[in-house]
N, C-alpha and C. Protein backbone atom coordinates (compact mmCIF):
# COMPACT_ATOMS: atom_id res chain seq x y z
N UNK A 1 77.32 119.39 102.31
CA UNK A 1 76.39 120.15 103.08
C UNK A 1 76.18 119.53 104.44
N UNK A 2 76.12 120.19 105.82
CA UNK A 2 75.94 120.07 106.81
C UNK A 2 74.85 120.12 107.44
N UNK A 3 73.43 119.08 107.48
CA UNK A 3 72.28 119.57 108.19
C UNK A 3 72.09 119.81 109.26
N UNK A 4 72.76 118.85 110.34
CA UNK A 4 72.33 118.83 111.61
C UNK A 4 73.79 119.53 112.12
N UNK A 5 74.36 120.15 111.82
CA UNK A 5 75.85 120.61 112.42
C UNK A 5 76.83 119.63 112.77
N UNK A 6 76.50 118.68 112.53
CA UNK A 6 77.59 117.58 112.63
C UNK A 6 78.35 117.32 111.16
N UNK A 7 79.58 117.33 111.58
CA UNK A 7 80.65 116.90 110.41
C UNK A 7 79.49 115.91 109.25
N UNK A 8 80.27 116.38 108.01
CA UNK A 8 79.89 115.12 107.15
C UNK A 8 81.10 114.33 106.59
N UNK A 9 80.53 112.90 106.45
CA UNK A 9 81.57 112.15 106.04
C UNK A 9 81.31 111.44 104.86
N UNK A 10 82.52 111.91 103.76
CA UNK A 10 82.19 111.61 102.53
C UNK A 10 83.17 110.71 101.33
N UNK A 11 82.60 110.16 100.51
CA UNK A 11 83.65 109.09 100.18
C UNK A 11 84.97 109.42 99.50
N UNK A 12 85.89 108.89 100.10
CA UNK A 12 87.50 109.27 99.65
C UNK A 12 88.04 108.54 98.99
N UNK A 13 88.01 107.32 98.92
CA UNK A 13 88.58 105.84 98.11
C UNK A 13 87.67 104.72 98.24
N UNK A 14 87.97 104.24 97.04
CA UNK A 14 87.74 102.95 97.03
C UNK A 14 88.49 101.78 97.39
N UNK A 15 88.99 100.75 98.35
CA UNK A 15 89.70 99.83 98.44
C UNK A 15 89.77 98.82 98.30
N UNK A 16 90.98 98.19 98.03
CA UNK A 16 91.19 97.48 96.97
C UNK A 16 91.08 95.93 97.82
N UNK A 17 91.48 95.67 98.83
CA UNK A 17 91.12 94.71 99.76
C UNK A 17 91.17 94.52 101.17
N UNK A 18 91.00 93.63 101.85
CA UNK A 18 90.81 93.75 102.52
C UNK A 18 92.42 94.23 104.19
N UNK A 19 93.21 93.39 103.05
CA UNK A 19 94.65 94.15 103.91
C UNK A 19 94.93 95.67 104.13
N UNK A 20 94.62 96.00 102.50
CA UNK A 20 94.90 96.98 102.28
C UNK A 20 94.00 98.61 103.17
N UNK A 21 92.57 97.60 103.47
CA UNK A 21 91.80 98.41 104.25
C UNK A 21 92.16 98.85 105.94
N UNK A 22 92.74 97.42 106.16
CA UNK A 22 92.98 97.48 107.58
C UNK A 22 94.70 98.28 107.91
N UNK A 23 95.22 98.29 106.81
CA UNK A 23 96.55 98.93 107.16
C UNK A 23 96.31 100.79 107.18
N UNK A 24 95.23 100.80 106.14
CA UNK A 24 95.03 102.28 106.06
C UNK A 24 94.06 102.65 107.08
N UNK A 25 93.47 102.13 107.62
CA UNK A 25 92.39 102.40 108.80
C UNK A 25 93.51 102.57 110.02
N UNK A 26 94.72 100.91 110.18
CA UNK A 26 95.17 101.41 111.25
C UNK A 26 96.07 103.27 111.49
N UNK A 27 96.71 103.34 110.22
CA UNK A 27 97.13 104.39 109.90
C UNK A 27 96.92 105.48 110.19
N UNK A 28 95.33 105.96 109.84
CA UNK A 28 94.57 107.03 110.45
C UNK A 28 94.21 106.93 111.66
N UNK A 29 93.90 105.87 112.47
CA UNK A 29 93.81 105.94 113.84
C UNK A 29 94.80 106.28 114.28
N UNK A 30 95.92 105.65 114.19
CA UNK A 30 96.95 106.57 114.44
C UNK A 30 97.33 107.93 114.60
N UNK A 31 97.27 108.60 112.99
CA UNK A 31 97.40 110.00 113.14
C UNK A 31 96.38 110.76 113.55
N UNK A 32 94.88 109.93 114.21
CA UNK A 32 93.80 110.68 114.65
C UNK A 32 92.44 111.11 113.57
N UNK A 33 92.79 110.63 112.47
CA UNK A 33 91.89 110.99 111.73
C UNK A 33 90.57 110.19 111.63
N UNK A 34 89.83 111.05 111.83
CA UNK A 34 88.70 110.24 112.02
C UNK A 34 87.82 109.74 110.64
N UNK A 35 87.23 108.64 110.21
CA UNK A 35 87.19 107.68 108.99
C UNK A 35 86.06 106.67 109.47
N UNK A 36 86.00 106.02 108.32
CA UNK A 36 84.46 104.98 108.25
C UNK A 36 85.31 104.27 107.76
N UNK A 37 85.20 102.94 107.63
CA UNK A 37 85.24 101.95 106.33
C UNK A 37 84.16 101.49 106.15
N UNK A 38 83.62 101.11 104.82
CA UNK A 38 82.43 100.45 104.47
C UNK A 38 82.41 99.02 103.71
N UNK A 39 82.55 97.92 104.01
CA UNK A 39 82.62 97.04 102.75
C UNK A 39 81.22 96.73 102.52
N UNK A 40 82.39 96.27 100.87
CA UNK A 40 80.99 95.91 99.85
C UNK A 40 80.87 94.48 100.02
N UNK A 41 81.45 93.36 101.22
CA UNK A 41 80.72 92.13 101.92
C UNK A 41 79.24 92.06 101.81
N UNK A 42 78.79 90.82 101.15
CA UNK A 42 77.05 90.65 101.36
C UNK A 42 77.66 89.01 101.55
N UNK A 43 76.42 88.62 102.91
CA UNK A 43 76.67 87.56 102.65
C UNK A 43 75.86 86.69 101.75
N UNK A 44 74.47 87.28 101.51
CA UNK A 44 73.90 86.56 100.46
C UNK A 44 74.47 86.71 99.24
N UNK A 45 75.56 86.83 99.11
CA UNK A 45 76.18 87.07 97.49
C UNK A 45 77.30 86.73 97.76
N UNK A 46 77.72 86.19 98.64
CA UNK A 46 78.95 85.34 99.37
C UNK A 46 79.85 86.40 98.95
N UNK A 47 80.55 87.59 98.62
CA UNK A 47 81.50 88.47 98.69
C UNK A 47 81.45 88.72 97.02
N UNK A 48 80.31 88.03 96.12
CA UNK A 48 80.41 88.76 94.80
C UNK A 48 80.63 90.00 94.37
N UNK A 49 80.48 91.34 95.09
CA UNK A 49 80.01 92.36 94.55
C UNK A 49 81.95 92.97 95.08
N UNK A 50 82.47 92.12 96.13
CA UNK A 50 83.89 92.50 96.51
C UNK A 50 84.74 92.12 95.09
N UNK A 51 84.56 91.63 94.99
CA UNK A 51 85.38 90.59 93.51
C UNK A 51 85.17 92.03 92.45
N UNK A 52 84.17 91.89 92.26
CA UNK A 52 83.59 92.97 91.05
C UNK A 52 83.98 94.50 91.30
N UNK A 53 83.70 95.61 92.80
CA UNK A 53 84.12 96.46 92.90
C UNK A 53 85.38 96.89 93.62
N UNK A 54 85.87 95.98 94.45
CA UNK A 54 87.01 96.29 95.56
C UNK A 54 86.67 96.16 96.37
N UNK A 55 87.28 95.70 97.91
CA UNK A 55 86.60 95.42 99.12
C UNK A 55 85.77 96.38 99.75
N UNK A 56 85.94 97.70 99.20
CA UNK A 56 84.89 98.91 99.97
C UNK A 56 85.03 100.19 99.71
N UNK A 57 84.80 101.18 100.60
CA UNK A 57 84.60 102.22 100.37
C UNK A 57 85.58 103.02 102.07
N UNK A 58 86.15 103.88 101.41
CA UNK A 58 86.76 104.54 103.00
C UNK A 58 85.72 106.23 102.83
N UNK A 59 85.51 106.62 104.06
CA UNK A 59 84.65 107.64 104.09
C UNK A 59 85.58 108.73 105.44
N UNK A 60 85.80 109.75 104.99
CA UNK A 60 86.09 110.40 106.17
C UNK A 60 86.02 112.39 105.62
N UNK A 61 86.40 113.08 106.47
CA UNK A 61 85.38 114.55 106.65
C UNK A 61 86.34 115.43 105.39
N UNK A 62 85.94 116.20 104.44
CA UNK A 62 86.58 116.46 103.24
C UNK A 62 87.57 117.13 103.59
N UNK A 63 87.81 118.33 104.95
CA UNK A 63 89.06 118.26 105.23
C UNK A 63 90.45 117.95 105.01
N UNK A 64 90.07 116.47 105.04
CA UNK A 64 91.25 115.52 105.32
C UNK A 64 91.52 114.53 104.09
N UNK A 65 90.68 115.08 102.95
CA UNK A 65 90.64 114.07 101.48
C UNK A 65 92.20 114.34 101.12
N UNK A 66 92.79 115.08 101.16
CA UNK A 66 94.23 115.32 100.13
C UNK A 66 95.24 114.42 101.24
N UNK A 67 94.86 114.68 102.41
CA UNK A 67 95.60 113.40 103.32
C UNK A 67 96.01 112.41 103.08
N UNK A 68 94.80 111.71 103.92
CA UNK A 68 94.21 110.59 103.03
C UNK A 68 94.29 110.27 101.83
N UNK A 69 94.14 110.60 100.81
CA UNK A 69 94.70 110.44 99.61
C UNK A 69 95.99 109.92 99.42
N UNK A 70 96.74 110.57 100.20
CA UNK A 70 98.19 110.70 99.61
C UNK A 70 98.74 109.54 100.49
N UNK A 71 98.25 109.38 101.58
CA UNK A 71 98.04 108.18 102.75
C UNK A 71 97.92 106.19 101.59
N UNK A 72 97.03 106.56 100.99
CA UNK A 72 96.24 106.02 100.08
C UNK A 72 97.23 105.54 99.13
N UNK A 73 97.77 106.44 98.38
CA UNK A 73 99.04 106.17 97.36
C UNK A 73 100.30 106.01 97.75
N UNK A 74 100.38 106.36 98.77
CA UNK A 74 101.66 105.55 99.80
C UNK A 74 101.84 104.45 99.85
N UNK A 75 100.56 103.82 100.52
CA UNK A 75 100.54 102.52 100.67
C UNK A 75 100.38 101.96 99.73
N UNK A 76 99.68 102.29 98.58
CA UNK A 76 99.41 101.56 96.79
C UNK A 76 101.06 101.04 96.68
N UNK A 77 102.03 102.19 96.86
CA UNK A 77 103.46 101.68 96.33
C UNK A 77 104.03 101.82 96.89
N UNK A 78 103.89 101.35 98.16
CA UNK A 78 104.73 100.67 99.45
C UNK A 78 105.64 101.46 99.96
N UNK A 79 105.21 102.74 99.86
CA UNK A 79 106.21 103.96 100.45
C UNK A 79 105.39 104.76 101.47
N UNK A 80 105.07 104.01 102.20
CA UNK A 80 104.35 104.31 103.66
C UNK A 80 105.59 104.27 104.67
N UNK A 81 105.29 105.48 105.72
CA UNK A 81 106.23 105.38 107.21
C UNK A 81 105.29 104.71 108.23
């Protein structure tokens, strides 16, 4: 749902670390897609909650989820261009 008329951005994956975040972020900048990353970094928990869930969360406009996605499983098994 859209309140204020601005796009919403909503969660697409979970990632698995922190390489893996920055290769898929550079990726979409690339093809223009516009995206969040969120990590689950605390420093009062010195990176516990990364260990336990995955380094984060990627967020971008539902549009572009089957993209992304497939963006996503590319890179899982190293069959990214």
């Amino acid at each position: 749902m859209q309140t204020s008329g601005k796009p919403q951005f909503i969660q697409i994956a979970v990632l698995e670390n922190a390489i893996e975040a920055q290769l898929i972020g550079s990726i979409l900048d690339q093809r223009g897609i516009p995206h969040r990353l969120r990590s689950y970094y605390d420093t009062a928990y010195d990176g516990l909650f990364q260990f336990q869930k995955g380094w984060g969360k990627l967020y971008a406009l539902l549009t572009h989820e089957q993209e992304i996605l497939q963006i996503v499983k590319d890179v899982r098994s190293n069959n990214f261009n």
